[in-house]
Protein backbone atom coordinates (compact mmCIF):
# COMPACT_ATOMS: atom_id res chain seq x y z
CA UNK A 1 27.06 -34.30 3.08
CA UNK A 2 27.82 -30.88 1.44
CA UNK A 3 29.49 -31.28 -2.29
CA UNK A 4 33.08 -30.62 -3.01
CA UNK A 5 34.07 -27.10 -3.66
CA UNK A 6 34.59 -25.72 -7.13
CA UNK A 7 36.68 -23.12 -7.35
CA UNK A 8 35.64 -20.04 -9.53
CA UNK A 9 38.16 -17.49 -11.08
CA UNK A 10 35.72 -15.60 -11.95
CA UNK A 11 35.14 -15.26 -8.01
CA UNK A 12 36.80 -12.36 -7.21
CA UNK A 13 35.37 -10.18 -5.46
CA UNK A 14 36.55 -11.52 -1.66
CA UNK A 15 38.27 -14.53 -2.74
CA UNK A 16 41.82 -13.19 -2.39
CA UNK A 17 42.00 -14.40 1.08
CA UNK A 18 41.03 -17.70 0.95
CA UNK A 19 42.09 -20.78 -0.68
CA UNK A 20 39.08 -22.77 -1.47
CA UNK A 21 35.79 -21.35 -2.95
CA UNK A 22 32.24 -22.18 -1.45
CA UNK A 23 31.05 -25.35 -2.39
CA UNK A 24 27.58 -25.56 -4.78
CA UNK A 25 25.75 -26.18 -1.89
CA UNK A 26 27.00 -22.78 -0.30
CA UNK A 27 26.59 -21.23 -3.49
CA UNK A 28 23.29 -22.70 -3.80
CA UNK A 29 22.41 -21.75 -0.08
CA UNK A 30 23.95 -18.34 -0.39
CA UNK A 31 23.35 -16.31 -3.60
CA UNK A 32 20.89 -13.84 -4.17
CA UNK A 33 20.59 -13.39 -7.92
CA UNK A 34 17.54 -14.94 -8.29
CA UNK A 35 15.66 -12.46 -6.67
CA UNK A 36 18.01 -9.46 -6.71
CA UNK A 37 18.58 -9.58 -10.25
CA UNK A 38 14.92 -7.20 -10.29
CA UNK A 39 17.62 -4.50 -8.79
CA UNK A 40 19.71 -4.42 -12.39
CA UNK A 41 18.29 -1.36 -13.84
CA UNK A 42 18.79 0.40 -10.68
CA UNK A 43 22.12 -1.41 -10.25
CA UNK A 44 23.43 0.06 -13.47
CA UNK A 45 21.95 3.41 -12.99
CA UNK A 46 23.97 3.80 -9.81
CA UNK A 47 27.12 2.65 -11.48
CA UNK A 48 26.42 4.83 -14.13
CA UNK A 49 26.56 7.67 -11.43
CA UNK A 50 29.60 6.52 -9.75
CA UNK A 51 31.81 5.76 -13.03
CA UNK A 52 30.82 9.54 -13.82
CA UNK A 53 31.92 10.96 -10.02
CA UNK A 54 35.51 8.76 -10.10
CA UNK A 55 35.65 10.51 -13.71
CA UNK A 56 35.10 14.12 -12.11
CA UNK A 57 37.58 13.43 -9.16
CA UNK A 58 39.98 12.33 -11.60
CA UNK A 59 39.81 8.91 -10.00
CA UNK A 60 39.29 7.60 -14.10
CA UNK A 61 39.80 8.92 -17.07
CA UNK A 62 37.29 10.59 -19.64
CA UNK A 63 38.03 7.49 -21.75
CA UNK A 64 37.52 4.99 -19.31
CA UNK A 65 34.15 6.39 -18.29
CA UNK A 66 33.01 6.37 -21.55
CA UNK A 67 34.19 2.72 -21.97
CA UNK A 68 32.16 2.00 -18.95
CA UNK A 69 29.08 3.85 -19.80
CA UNK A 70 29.15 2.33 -23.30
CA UNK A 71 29.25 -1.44 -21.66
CA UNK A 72 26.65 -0.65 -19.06
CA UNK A 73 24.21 0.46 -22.06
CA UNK A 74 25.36 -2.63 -23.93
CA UNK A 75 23.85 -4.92 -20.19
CA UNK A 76 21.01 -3.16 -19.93
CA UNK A 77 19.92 -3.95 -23.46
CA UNK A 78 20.71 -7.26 -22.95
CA UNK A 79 18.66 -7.59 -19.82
CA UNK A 80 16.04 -5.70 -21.14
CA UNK A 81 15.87 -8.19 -24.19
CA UNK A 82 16.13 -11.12 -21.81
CA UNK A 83 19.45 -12.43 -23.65
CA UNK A 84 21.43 -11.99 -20.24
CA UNK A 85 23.07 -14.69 -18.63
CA UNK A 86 22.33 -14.33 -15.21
CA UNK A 87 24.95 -17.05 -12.91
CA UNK A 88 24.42 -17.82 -9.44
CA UNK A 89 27.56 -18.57 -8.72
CA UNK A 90 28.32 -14.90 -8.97
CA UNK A 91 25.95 -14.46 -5.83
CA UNK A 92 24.43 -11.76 -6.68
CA UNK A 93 23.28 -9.13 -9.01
CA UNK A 94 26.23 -6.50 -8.49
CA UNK A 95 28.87 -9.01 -9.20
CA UNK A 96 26.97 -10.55 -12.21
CA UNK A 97 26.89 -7.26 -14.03
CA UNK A 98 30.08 -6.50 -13.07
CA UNK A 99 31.56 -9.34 -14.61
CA UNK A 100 30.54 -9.07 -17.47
CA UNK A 101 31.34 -5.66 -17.45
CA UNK A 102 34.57 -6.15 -17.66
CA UNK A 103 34.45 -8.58 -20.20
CA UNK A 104 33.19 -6.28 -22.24
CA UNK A 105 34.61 -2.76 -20.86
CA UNK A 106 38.32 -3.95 -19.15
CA UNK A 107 38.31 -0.45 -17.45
CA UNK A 108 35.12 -1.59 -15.65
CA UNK A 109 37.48 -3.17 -12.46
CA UNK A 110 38.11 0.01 -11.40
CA UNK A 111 34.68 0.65 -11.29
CA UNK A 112 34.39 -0.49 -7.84
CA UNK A 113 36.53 2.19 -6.48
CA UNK A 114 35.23 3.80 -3.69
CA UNK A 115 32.43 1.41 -2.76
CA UNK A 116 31.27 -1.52 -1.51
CA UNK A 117 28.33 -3.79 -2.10
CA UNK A 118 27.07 -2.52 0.71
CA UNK A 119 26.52 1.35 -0.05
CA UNK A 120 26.09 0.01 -3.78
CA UNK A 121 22.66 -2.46 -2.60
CA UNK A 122 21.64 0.28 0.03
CA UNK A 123 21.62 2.93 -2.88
CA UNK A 124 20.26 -0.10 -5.45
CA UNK A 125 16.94 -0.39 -3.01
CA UNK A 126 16.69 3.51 -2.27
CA UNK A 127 16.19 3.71 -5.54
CA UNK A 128 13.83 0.82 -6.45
CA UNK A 129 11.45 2.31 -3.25
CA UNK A 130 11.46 5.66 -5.13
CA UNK A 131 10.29 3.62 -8.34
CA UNK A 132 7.68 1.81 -6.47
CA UNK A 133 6.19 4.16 -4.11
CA UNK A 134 5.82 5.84 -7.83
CA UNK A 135 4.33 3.29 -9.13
CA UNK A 136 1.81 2.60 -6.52
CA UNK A 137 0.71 6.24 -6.08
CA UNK A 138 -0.12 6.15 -9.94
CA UNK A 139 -2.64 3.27 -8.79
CA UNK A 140 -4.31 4.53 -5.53
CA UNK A 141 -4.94 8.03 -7.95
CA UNK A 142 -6.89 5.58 -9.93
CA UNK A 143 -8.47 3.85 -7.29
CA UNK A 144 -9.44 6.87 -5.72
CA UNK A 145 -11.00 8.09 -8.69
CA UNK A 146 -13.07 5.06 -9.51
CA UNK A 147 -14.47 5.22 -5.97
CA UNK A 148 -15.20 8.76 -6.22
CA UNK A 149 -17.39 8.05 -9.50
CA UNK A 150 -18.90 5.07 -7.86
CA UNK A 151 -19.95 7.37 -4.86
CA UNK A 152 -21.15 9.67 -7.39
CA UNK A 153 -23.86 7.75 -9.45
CA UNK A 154 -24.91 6.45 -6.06
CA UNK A 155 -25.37 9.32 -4.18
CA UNK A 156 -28.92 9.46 -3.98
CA UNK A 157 -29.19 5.39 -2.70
CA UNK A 158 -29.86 5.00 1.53
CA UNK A 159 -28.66 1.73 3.14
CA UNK A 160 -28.24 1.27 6.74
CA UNK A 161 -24.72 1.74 8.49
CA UNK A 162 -23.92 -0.80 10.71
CA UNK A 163 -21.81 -0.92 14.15
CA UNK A 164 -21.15 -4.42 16.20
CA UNK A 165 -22.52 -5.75 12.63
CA UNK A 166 -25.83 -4.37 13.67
CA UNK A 167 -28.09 -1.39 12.07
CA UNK A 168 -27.39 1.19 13.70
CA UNK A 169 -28.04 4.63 11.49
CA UNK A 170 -29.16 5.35 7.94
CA UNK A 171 -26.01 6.49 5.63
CA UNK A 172 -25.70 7.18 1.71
CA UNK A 173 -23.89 4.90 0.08
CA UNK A 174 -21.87 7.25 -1.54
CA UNK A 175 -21.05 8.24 2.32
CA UNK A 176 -20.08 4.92 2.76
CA UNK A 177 -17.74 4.55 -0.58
CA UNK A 178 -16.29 7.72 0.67
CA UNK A 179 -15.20 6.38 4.14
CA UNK A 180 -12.83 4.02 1.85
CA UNK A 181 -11.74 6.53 -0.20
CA UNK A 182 -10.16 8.38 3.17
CA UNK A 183 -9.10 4.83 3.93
CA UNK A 184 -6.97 4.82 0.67
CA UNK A 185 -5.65 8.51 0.82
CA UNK A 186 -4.64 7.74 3.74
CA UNK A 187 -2.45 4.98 2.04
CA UNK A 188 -1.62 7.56 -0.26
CA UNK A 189 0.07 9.38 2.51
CA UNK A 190 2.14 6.44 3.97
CA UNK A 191 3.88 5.70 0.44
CA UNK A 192 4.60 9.25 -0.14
CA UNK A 193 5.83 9.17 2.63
CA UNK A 194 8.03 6.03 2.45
CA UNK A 195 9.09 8.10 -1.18
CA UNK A 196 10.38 10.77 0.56
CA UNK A 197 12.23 8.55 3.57
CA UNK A 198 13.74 6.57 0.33
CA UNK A 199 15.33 10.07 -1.17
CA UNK A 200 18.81 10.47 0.24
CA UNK A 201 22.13 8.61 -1.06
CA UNK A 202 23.72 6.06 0.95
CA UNK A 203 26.18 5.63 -2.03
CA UNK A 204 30.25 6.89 -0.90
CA UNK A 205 29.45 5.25 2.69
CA UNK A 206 31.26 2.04 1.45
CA UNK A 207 31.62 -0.80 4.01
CA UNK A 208 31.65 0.63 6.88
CA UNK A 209 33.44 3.93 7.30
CA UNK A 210 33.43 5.86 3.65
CA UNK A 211 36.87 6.01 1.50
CA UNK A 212 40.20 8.11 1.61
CA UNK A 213 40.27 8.42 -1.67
CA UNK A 214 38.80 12.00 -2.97
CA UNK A 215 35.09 11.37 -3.59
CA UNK A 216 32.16 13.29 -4.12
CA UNK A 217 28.64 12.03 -2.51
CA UNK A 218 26.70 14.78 -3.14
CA UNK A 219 27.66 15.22 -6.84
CA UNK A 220 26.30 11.59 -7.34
CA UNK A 221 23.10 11.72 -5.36
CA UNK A 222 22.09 14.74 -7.85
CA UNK A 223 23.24 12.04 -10.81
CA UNK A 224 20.69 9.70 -9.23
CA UNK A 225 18.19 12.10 -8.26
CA UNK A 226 18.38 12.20 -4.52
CA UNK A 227 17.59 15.77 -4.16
CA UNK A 228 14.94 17.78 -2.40
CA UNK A 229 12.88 20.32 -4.33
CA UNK A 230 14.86 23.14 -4.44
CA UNK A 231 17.53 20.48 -6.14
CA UNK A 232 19.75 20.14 -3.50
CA UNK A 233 22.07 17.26 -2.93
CA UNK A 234 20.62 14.77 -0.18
CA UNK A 235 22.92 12.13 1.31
CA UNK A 236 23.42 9.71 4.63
CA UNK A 237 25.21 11.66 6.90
CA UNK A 238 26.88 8.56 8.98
CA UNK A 239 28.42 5.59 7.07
CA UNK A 240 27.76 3.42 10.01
CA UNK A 241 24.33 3.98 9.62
CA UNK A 242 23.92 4.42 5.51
CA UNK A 243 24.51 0.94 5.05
CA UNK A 244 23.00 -0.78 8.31
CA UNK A 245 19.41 1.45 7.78
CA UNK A 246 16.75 -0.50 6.99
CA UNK A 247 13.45 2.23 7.90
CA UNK A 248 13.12 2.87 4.46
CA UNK A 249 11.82 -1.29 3.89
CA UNK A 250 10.14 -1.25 7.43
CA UNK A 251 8.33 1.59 6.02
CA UNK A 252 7.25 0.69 2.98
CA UNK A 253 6.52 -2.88 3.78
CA UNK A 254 3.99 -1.47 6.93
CA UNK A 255 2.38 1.19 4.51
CA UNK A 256 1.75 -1.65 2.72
CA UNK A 257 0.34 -4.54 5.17
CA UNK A 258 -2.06 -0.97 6.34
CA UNK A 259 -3.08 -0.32 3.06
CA UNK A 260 -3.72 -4.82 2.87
CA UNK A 261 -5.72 -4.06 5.81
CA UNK A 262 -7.93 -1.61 3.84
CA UNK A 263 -8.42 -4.02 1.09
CA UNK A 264 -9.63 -6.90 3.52
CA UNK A 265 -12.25 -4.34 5.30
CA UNK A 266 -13.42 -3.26 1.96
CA UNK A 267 -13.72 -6.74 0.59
CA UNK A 268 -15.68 -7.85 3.63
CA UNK A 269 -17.88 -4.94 3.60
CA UNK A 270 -18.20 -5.91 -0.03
CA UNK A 271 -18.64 -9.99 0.71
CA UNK A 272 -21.60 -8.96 2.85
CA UNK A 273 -22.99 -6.94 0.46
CA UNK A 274 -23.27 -9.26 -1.96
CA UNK A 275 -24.88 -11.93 0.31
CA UNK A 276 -28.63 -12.99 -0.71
CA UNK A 277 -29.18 -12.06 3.59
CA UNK A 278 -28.43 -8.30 2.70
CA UNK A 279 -28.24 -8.26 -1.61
CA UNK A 280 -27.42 -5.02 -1.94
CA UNK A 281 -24.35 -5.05 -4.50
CA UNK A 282 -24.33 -7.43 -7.83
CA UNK A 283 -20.90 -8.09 -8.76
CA UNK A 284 -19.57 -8.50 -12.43
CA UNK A 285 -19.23 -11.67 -13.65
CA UNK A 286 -15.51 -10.87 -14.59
CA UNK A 287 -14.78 -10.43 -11.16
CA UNK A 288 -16.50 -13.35 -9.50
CA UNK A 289 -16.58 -17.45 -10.24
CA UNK A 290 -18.63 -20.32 -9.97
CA UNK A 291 -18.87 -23.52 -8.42
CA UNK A 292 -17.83 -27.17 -9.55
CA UNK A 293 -20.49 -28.86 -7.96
CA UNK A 294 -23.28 -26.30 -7.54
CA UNK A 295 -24.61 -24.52 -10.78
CA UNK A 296 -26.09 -21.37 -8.52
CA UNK A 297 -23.01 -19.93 -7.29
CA UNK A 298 -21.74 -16.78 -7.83
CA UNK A 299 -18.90 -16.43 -5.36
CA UNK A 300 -17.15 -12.93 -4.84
CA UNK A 301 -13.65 -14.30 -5.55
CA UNK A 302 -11.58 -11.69 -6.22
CA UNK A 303 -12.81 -9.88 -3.17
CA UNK A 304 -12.06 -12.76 -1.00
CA UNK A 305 -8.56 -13.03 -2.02
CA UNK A 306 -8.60 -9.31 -1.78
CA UNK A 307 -9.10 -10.38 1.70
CA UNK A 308 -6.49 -13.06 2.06
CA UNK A 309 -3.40 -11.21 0.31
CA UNK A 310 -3.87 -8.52 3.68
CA UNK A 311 -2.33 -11.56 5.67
CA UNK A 312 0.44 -12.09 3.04
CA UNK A 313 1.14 -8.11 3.18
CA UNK A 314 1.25 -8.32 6.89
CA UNK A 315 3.53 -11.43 6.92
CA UNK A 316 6.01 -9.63 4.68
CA UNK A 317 6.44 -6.95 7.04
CA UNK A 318 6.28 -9.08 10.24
CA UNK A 319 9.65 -10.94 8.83
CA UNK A 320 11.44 -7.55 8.11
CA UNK A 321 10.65 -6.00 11.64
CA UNK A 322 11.94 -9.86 12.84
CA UNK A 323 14.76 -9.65 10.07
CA UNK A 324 15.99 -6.32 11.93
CA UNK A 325 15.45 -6.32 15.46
CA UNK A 326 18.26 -8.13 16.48
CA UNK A 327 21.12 -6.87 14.24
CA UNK A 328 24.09 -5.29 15.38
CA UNK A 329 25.10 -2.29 13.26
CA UNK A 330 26.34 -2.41 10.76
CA UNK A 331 25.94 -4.78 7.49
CA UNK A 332 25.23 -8.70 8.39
CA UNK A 333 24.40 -11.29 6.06
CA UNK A 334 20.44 -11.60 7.50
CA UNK A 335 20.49 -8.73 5.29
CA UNK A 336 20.08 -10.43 1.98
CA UNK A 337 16.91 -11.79 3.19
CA UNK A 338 15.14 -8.43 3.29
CA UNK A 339 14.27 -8.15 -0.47
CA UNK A 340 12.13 -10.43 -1.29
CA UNK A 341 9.15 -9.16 1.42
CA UNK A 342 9.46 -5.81 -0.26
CA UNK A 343 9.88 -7.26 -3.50
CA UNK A 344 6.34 -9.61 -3.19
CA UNK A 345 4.57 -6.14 -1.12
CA UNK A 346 5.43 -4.08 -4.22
CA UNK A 347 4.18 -6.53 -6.28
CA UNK A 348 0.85 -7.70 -4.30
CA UNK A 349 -0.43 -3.83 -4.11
CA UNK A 350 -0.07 -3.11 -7.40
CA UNK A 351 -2.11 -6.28 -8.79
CA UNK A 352 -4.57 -5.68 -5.80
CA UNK A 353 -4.81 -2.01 -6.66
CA UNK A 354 -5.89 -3.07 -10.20
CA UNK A 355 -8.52 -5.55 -9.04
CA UNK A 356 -10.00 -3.58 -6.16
CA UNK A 357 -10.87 -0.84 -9.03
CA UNK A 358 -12.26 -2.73 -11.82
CA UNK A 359 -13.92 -4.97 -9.30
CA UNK A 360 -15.52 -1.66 -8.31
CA UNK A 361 -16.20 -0.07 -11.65
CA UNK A 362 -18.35 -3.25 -12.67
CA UNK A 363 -20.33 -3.40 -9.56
CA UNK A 364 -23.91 -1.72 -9.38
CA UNK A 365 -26.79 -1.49 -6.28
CA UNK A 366 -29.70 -3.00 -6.12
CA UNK A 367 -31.93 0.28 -5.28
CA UNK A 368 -35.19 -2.44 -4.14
CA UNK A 369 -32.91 -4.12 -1.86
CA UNK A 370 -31.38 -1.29 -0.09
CA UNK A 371 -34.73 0.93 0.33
CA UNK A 372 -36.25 -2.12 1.71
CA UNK A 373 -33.71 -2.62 4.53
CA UNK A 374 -33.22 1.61 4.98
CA UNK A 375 -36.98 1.76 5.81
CA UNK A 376 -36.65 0.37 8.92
CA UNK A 377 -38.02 2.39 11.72
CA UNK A 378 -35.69 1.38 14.47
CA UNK A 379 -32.59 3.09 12.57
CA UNK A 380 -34.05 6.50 13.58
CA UNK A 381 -34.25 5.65 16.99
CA UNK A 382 -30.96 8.03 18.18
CA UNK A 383 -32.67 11.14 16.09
CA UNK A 384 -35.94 9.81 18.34
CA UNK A 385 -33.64 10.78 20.98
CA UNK A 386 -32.56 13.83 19.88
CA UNK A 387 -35.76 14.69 19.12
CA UNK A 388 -36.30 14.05 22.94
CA UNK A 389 -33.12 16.16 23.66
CA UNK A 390 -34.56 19.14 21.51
CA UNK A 391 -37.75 19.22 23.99
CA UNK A 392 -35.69 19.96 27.05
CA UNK A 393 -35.14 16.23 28.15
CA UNK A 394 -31.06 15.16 29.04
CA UNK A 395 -29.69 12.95 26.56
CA UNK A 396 -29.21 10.18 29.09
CA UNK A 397 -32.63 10.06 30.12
CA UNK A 398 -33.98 10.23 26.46
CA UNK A 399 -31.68 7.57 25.41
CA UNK A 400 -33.73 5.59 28.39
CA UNK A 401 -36.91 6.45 27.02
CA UNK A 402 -36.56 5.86 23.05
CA UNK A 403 -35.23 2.46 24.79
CA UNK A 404 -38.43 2.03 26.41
CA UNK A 405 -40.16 2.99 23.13
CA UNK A 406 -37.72 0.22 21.41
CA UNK A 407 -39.23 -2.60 24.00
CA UNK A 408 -42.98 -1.91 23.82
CA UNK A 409 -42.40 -1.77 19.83
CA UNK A 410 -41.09 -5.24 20.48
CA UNK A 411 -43.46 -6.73 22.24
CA UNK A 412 -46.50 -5.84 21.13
CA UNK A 413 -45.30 -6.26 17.46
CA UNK A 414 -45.71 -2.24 16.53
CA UNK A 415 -43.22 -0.48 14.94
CA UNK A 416 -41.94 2.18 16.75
CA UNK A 417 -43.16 5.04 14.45
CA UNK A 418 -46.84 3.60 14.45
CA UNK A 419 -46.69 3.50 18.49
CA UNK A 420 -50.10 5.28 19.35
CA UNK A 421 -49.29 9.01 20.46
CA UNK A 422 -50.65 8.30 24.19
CA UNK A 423 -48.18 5.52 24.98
CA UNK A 424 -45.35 7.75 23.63
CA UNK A 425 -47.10 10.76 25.51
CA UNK A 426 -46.64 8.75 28.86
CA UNK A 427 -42.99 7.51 28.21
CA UNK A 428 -42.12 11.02 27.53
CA UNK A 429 -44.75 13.69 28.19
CA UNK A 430 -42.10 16.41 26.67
CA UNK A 431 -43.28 14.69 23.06
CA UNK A 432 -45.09 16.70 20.88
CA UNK A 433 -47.63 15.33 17.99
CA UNK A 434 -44.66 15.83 15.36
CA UNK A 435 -42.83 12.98 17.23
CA UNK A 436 -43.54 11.10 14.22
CA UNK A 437 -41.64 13.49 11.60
CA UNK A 438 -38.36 12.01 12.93
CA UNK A 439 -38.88 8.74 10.99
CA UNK A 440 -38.64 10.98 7.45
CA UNK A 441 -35.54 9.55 5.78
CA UNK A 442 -35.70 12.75 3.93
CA UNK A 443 -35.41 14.76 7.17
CA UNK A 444 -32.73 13.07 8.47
CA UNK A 445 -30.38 13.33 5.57
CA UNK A 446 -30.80 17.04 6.28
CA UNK A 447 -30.43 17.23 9.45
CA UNK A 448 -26.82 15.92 8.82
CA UNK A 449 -25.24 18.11 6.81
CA UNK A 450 -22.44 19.28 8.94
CA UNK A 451 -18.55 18.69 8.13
CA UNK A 452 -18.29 14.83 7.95
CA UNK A 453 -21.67 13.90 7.84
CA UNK A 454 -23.48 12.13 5.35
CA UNK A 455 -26.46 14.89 4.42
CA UNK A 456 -26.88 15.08 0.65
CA UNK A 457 -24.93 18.69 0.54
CA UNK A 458 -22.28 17.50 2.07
CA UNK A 459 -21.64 14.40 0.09
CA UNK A 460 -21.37 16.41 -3.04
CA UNK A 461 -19.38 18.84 -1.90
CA UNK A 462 -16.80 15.79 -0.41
CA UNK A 463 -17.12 14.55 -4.25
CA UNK A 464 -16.41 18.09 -5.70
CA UNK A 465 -13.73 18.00 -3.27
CA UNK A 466 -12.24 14.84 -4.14
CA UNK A 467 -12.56 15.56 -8.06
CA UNK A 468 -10.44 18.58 -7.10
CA UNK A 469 -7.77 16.98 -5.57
CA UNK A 470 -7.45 14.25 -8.08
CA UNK A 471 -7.99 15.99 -10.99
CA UNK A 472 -10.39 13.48 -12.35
């Protein structure tokens, strides 16, 4: 049975209508400051904005916008120091700042002039997604970096690449490293991207349908920075849509679950690695843990979990796009429900960001290991093929051959490159006696050394590249 109501004067935002107040399980059920109250320092910094544009349309006075600036420093000390009192029966962060604003700065109720909490929250999370996209470029530059320095002291180490999970071609590791490191720019992209989708004011839409009273938009999106790079002004150019738009979080939240996906495929290329069946990575110990029971174990933990947050990054984006789909424009409570999936994305990156890199800088390659699974023969098998292919035969008939080659290797227990001349001779009498030069790790490398291949030349030019672009 829900408790009785309990009515709060300091409710009075909407409560001029009715004539009870939610009860504390409503309240309870309803309010939003416990995760919302992250928005505060954004939440002032738009106020700060607007008390200045009702100053310049002569909405306040000079005096009362300094009163109101004055108390707005005064909160975000406070919060900064962690001496404010944050009260959920307030709802949410808006109303808890504006509160005591007034306490503080009585001018501060007509602060709300011209808006609504919903322009005020749209504007409050256009501005934390600038912050954050920010935030996580700052990290994938990092990451980027570390993998570009990890590619370069390995540059010189072979390992075989694998498709289906199967050898399939010889590949530098650094060529390898470097296939994340497009992974991650990539990701780089997407959040700049979401940055730039984030950079135009909702703030003036109000409610629904803007104001009569004698506003200026675009003076307070240049307060708050929501300009393009010649400094112009950029704002919502519907109401309707200013305050019902949610791309900006379905944006973010899927650059995030893609770039979650990237850390799972790195971490299980990474898992493997690290197995004693292929043993070519040793992890740091700061990066990995042992068993309770068995004394042997070093278990790649922070790559596994590297692995599982990719689920919680997808989730969080799964309940926005579910959140949103079946909305009517414009602002509906479901709403309030779409901060804390961008809130836990932002936060999930950044730690994984950290974790992925350090991981990374600690780890080394076991050079024994890797030559010893590189030297197989049967990797060179497609440049057997193309060695075919270079002696007049068509590829799909060469392909049929080196196959052939592949199955007599098998059964009579040869490798392929010590196959005597005469039975290669008979599967394809196009061979020459240099068939055998093809299984040169050395010549293979160089054979490869066009755009996006992993020849030696071209991996240190990717690296020079790279080091160029990220200034590092």
């Amino acid at each position: 049975m829900a408790k009785k109501s309990v009515r709060k004067t300091e409710q009075a935002s909407w409560g001029g209508r009715f004539s009870e107040s939610p009860s504390e399980l409503m309240l309870s059920f309803g309010e939003s400051v416990s995760f919302d109250s992250a928005l505060a320092q954004f939440d002032i910094q738009g106020s700060k904005a607007h008390a200045q544009m009702l100053c310049k349309c002569s909405i306040i006075s000079s005096a009362e916008c300094s009163q109101i600036l004055k108390g707005l420093d005064k909160i975000s000390k406070a919060i900064d120091e962690g001496k404010f009192k944050w009260d959920v029966s307030l709802e949410d962060v808006h109303m808890n700042i504006e509160q005591a604003l007034t306490k503080i700065a009585p001018a501060a109720a007509k602060l709300h002039t011209a808006r609504s909490r919903n322009d005020q929250v749209a504007t409050d999370m256009r501005l934390f997604f600038k912050y954050a996209c920010s935030e996580i470029i700052v990290k994938l530059r990092d990451l980027l970096a570390a993998l570009v320095d990890l590619a370069d002291a390995n540059k010189d180490i072979l390992i075989p690449g694998y498709t289906h999970l199967q050898r399939a071609q010889p590949v530098s590791v650094a060529h390898h490293i470097l296939a994340w490191a497009e992974m991650f720019h990539r990701d780089f992209e997407r959040i700049a991207f979401a940055r730039e989708s984030a950079n135009v004011s909702p703030l003036g839409s109000g409610a629904i349908a803007g104001t009569t009273l004698p506003t200026d938009r675009e003076y307070e999106a240049c307060l708050l920075g929501f300009i393009d790079e010649s400094g112009r002004p950029r704002v919502t150019r519907n109401s309707m849509d200013a305050v019902a738009d949610r791309d900006v979080f379905l944006e973010f939240a899927s650059a995030c679950a893609v770039m979650g996906v990237h850390f799972s495929r790195v971490a299980e290329d990474v898992i493997l690695w690290n197995s004693a069946e292929f043993g070519y990575i040793v992890l740091p110990d700061a990066f990995t843990t042992g068993s309770s029971l068995m004394p042997q174990k070093k278990n790649p933990d922070s790559f596994e979990l590297l692995r599982g947050k990719s689920a919680r990054l997808i989730a969080n984006m799964n309940c926005l796009f579910t959140l949103v789909k079946g909305l009517p424009l414009t602002y509906n409570r479901d709403l309030q429900e779409d901060k804390p999936p961008v809130f836990d994305s932002f936060r999930q990156v950044m730690i994984c960001l950290d974790v992925l890199r350090e991981a990374l800088k600690g780890a080394s390659f076991r050079r024994d290991r890797c030559a010893a699974a590189v030297s197989d023969p049967l990797l060179l098998a497609t440049d057997l093929a193309d060695y075919f292919v270079s002696r007049g035969v068509p590829f799909r008939q060469a392909h049929h051959m080196v196959g052939a080659l592949v199955k007599l290797s098998e059964d009579s227990g040869t490798p392929i490159n010590e196959l005597d001349d005469s039975c290669v001779m008979k599967v394809c009498p196009k061979a020459g006696k240099d068939w055998r030069e093809v299984f040169d790790l050395k010549r293979t490398m160089k054979m490869r050394e066009k755009t996006g291949m992993p020849g030696s030349a071209q991996i240190s030019k990717r690296i020079k590249n790279w080091r160029k672009v990220l200034d590092c």
